[in-house]
Protein backbone atom coordinates (compact mmCIF):
# COMPACT_ATOMS: atom_id res chain seq x y z
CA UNK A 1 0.23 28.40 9.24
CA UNK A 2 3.32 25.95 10.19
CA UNK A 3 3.71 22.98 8.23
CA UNK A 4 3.33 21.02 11.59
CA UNK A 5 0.01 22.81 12.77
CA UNK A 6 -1.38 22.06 9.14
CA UNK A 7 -0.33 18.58 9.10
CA UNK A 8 -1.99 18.43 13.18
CA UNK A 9 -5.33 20.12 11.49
CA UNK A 10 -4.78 17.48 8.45
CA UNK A 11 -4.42 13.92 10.61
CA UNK A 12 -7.14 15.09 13.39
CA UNK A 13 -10.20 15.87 10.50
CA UNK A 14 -9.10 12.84 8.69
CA UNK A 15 -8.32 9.88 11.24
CA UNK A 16 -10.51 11.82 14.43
CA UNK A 17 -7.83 11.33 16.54
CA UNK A 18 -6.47 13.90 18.93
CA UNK A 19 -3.35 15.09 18.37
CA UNK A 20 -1.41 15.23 22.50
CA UNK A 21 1.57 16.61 22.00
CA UNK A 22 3.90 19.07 19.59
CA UNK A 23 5.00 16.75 16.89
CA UNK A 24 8.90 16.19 15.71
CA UNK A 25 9.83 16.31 12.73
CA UNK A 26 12.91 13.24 11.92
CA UNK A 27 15.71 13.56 9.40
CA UNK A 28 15.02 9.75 8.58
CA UNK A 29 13.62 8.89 5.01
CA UNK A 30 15.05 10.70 1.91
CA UNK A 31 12.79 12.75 -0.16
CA UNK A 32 10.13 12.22 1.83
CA UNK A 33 9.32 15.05 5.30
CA UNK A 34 8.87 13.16 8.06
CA UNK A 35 6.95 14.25 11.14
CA UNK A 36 6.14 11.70 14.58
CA UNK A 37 2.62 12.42 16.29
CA UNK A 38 1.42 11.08 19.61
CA UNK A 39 -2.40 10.76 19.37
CA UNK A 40 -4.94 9.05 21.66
CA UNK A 41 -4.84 6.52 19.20
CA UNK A 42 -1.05 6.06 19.27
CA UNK A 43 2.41 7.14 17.83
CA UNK A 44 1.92 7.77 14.07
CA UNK A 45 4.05 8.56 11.38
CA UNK A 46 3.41 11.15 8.63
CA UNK A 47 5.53 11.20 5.66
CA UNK A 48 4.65 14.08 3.01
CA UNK A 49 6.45 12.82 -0.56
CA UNK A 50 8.42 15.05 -2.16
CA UNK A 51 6.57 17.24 -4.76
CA UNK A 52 7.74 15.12 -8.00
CA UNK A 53 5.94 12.20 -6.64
CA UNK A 54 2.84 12.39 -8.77
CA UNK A 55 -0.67 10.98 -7.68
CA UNK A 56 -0.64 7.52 -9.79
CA UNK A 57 2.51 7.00 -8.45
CA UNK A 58 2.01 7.30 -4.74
CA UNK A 59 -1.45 5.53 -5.13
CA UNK A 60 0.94 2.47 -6.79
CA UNK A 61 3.27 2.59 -3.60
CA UNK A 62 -0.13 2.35 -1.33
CA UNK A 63 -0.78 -0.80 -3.04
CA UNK A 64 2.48 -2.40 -2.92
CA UNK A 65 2.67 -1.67 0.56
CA UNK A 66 -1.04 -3.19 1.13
CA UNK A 67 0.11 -6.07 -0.51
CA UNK A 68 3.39 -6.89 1.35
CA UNK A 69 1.15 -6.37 4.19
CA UNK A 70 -1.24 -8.76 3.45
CA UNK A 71 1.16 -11.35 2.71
CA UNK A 72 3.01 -10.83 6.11
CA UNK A 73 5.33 -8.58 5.62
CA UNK A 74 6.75 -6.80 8.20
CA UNK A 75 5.29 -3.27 7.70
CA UNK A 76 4.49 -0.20 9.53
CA UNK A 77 0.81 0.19 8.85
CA UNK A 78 -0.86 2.09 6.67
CA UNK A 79 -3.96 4.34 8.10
CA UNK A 80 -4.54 6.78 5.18
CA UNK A 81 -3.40 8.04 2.26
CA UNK A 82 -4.40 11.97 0.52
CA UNK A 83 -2.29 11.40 -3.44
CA UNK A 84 -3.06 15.76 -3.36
CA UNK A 85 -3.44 16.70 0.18
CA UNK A 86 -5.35 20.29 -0.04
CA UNK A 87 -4.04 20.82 3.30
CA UNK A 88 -0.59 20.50 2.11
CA UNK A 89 -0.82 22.47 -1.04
CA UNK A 90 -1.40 19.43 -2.96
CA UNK A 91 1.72 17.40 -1.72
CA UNK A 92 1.24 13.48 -1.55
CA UNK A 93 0.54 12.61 2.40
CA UNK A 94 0.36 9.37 3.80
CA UNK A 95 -0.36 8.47 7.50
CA UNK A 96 1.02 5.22 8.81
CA UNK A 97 1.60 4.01 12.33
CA UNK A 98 4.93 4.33 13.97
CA UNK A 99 7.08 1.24 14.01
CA UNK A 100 9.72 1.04 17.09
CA UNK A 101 12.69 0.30 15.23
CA UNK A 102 16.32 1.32 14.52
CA UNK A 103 18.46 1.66 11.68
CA UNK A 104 20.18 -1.88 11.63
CA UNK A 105 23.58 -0.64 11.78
CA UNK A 106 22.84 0.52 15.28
CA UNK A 107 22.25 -2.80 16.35
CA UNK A 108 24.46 -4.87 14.21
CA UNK A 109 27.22 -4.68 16.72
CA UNK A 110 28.14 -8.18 17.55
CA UNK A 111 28.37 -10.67 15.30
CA UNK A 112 25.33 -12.59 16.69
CA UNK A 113 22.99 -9.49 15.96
CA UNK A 114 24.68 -9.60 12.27
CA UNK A 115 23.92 -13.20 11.72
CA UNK A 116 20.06 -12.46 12.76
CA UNK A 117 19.96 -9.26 10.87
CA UNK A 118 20.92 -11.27 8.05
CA UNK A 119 19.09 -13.99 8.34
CA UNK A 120 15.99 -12.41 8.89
CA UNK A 121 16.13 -10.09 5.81
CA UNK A 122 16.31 -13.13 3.86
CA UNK A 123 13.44 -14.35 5.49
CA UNK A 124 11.39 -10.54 5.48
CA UNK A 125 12.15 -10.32 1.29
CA UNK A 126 11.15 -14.16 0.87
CA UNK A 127 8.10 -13.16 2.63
CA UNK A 128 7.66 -10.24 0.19
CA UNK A 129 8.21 -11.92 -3.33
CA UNK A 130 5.02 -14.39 -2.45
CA UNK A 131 3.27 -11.59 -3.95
CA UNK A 132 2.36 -12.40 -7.07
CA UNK A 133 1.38 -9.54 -9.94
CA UNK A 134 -0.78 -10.23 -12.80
CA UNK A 135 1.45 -9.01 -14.95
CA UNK A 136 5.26 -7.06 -15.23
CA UNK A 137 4.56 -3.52 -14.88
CA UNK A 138 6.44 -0.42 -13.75
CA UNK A 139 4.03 -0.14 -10.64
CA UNK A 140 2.60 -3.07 -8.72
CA UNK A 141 -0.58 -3.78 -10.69
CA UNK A 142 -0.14 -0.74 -13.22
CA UNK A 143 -0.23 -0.28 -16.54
CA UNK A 144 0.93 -0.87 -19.24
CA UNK A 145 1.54 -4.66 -18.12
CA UNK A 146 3.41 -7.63 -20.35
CA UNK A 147 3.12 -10.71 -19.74
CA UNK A 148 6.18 -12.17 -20.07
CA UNK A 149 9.46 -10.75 -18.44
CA UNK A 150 11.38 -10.82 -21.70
CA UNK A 151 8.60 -8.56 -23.40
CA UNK A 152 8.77 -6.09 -20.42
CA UNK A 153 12.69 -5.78 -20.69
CA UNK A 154 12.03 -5.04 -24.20
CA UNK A 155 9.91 -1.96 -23.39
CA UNK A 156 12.04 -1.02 -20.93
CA UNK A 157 15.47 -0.77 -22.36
CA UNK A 158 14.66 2.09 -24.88
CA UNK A 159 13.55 4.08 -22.42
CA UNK A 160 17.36 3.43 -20.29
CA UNK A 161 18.91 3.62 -23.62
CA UNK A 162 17.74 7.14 -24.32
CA UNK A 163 18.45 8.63 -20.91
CA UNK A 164 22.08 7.01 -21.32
CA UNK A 165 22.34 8.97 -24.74
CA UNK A 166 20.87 11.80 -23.65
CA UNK A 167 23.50 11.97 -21.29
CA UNK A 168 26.22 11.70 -23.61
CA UNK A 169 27.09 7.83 -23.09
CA UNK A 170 27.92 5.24 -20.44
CA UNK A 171 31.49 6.32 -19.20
CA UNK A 172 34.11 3.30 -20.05
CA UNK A 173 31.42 0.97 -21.91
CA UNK A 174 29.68 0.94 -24.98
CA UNK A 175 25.94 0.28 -24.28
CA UNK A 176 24.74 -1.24 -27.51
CA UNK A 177 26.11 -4.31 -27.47
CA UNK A 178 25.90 -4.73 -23.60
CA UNK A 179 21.88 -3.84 -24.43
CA UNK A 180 21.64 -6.23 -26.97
CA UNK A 181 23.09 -9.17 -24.11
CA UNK A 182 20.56 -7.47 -21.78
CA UNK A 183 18.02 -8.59 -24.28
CA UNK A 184 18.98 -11.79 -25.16
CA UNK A 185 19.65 -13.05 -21.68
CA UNK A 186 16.34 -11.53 -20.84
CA UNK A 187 14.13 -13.67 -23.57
CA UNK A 188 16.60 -16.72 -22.14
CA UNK A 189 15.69 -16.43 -18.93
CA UNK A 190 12.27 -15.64 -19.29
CA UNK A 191 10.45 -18.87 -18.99
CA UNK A 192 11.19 -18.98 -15.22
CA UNK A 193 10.09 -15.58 -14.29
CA UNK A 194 6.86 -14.54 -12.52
CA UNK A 195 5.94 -10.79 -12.19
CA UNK A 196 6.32 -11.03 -8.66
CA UNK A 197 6.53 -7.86 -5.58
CA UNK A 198 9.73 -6.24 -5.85
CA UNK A 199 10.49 -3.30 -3.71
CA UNK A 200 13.35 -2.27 -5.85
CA UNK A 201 15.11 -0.04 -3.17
CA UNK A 202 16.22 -2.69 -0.34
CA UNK A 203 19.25 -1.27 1.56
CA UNK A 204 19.69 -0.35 5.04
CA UNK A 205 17.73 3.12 4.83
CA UNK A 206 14.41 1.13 4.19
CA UNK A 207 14.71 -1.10 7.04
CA UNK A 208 14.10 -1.18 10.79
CA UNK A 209 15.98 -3.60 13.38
CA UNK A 210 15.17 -4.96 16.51
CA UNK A 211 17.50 -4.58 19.26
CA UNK A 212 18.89 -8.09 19.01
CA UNK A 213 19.26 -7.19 15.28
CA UNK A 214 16.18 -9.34 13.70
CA UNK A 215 14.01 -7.24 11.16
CA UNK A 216 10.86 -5.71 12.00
CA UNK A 217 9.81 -3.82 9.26
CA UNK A 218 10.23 -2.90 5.67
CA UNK A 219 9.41 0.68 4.44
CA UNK A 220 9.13 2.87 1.52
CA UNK A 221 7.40 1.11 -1.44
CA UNK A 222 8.02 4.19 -3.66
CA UNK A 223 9.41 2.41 -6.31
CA UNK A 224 8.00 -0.76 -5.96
CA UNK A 225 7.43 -2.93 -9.22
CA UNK A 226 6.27 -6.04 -10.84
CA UNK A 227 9.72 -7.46 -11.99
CA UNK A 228 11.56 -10.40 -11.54
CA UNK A 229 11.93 -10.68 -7.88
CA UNK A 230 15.63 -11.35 -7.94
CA UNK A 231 15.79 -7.18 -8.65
CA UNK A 232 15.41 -7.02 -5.44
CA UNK A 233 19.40 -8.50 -4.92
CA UNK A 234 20.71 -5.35 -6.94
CA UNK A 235 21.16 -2.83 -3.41
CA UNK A 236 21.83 -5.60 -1.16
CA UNK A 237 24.59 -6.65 -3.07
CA UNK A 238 25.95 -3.01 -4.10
CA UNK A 239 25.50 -1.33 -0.62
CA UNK A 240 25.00 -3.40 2.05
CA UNK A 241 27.12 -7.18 1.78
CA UNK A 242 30.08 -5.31 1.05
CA UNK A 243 30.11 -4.24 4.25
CA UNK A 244 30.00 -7.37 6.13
CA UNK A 245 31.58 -10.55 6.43
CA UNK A 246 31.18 -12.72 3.05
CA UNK A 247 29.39 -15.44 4.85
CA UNK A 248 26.90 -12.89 5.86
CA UNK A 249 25.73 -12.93 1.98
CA UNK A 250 24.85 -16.62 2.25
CA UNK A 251 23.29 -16.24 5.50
CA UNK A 252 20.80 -13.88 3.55
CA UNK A 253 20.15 -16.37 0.41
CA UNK A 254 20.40 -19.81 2.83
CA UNK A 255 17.09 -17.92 4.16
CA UNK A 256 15.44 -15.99 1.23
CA UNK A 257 15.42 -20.23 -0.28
CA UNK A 258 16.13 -23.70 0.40
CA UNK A 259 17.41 -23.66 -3.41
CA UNK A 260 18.49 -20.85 -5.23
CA UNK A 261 15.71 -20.24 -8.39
CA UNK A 262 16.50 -21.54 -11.30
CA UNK A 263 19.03 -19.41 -13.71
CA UNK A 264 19.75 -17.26 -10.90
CA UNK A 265 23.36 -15.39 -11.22
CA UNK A 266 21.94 -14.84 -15.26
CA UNK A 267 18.64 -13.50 -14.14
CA UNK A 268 20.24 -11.04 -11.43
CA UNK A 269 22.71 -9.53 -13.98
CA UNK A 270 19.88 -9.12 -16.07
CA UNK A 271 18.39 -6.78 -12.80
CA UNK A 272 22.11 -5.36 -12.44
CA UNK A 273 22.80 -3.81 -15.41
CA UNK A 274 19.34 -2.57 -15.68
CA UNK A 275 18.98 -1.12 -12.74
CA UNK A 276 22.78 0.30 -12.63
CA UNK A 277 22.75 1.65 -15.65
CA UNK A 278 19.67 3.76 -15.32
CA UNK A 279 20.75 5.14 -12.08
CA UNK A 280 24.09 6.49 -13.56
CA UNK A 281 22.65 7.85 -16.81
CA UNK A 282 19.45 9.79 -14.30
CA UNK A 283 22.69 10.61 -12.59
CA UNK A 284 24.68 12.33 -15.33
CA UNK A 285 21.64 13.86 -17.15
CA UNK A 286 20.41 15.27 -13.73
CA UNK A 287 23.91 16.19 -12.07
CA UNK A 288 22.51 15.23 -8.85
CA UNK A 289 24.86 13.00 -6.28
CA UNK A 290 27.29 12.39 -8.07
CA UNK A 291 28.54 10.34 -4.78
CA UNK A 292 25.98 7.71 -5.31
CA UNK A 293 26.16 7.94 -9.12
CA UNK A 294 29.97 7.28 -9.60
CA UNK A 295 29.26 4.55 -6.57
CA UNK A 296 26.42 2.92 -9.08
CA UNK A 297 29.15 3.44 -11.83
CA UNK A 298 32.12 1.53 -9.68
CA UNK A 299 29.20 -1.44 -8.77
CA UNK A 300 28.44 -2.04 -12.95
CA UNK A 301 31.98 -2.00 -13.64
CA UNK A 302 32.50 -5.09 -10.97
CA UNK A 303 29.40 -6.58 -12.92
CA UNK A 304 30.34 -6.03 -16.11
CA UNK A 305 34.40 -7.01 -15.03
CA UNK A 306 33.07 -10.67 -13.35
């Protein structure tokens, strides 16, 4: 049987809605097959993760998302979740409603829509770092949790350090001493960090626009954390203000806070190297993209230069 007609079979037992027409499947959303369904009960969305994308996992990303949601985030919403879909040999399915949107930079194309885009994201990621987790964890409300954010870096960092090693080294720096500064900075910084929502993978991919630019939702929690919030600053500022006016930057932050949190530019390159470093060593070990791994490369050299 097609992959459509089982996924058809799948959302009709499951949600009792009737299925009207053949669905489409969209080249949107990477890693993830996406198909569109119009039902009696609407337009919904079906994304089945890619295989890798174990059970714990995927039931972590439900409850990020539920979370965001319920502290008015802008997000499609979620109708059901299968972490081993039988229908789908086993593959993680979830069933959400469709969201009218468009990828922002078909809309940002005056300066006004780029101001609101802008200005709302600030706003939408505010929105999503009220969240707060009950502990740092590497899934929103998993385990193991630490309370502190300077005891979570220190778990984390030997696990970066030994896919950086394992991949024969961080081209052009010397990761010992930069990991010891990691730490440090970390346990500095630590007293003003909650374990708060962080989505970890804001750029424009994961977010639909309006036509007059303004945000209307916020998708795929995936990889969605307890950190220090201010992670979520490491795409933005690697692959999307870059692209756009300066100003546009502190049309973002002017709207994310009133007053920027306390040891800010310290506790983002905390989240920068971090976060950079263990996307080039996955990179190198892997061999996969190396387009977006020498581009994560090029960012940690600007943070490591400034």
């Amino acid at each position: 049987m097609l992959t459509s007609e089982r996924l058809r079979d799948h959302l009709q037992d499951t949600l009792s809605v009737r299925v009207l027409a053949e669905p489409i499947q969209t080249e949107r959303g990477y890693g993830n097959e996406n198909w569109t369904f119009e039902t009696d009960d609407g337009r919904l969305l079906i994304k089945v993760a890619r295989p890798h994308l174990g059970p714990e996992k995927l039931v972590a990303a439900a409850r990020a998302h539920r979370a965001a949601a319920a502290a008015g985030v802008p997000v499609p919403e979620l109708l059901h979740v299968d972490p081993a879909c039988a229908a789908l040999d086993g593959r993680p399915v979830r069933v959400q409603r469709y969201v009218e949107g468009r990828h922002p930079t078909e809309v940002m194309i005056t300066d006004e829509a780029v101001e609101r885009f802008f200005g709302t994201f600030g706003e939408t990621v505010a929105s999503l770092h009220t969240v707060v987790a009950d502990g740092f964890a590497s899934r929103f409300a998993g385990r193991p949790s630490f309370p502190t954010w300077a005891e979570y870096v220190a778990y984390r960092v030997p696990q970066i350090v030994g896919r950086v090693e394992a991949a024969g080294g961080l081209p052009g720096h010397d990761h010992r001493p930069l990991f010891d500064r990691v730490l440090s900075l970390a346990e500095e910084v630590s007293p003003y960090v909650e374990p708060r929502l962080t989505h970890r993978d804001l750029y424009l991919d994961n977010v639909l626009a309006g036509p007059d630019g303004s945000v209307v939702a916020v998708i795929d929690f995936d990889i969605a954390e307890a950190w220090d919030p201010l992670a979520d600053l490491v795409k933005p500022r690697w692959q999307i203000w870059p692209g756009y006016p300066p100003a546009m930057a502190d049309t973002f932050l002017r709207a994310y806070a009133k007053e920027l949190p306390p040891r800010f530019d310290d506790r983002v390159w905390v989240a920068e190297v971090l976060e950079l470093v263990n996307v080039v060593a996955n990179g190198l070990a892997s061999g996969g993209n190396p387009e977006f791994t020498e581009s994560a490369r090029k960012r940690l050299d600007q943070v490591l230069a400034a």
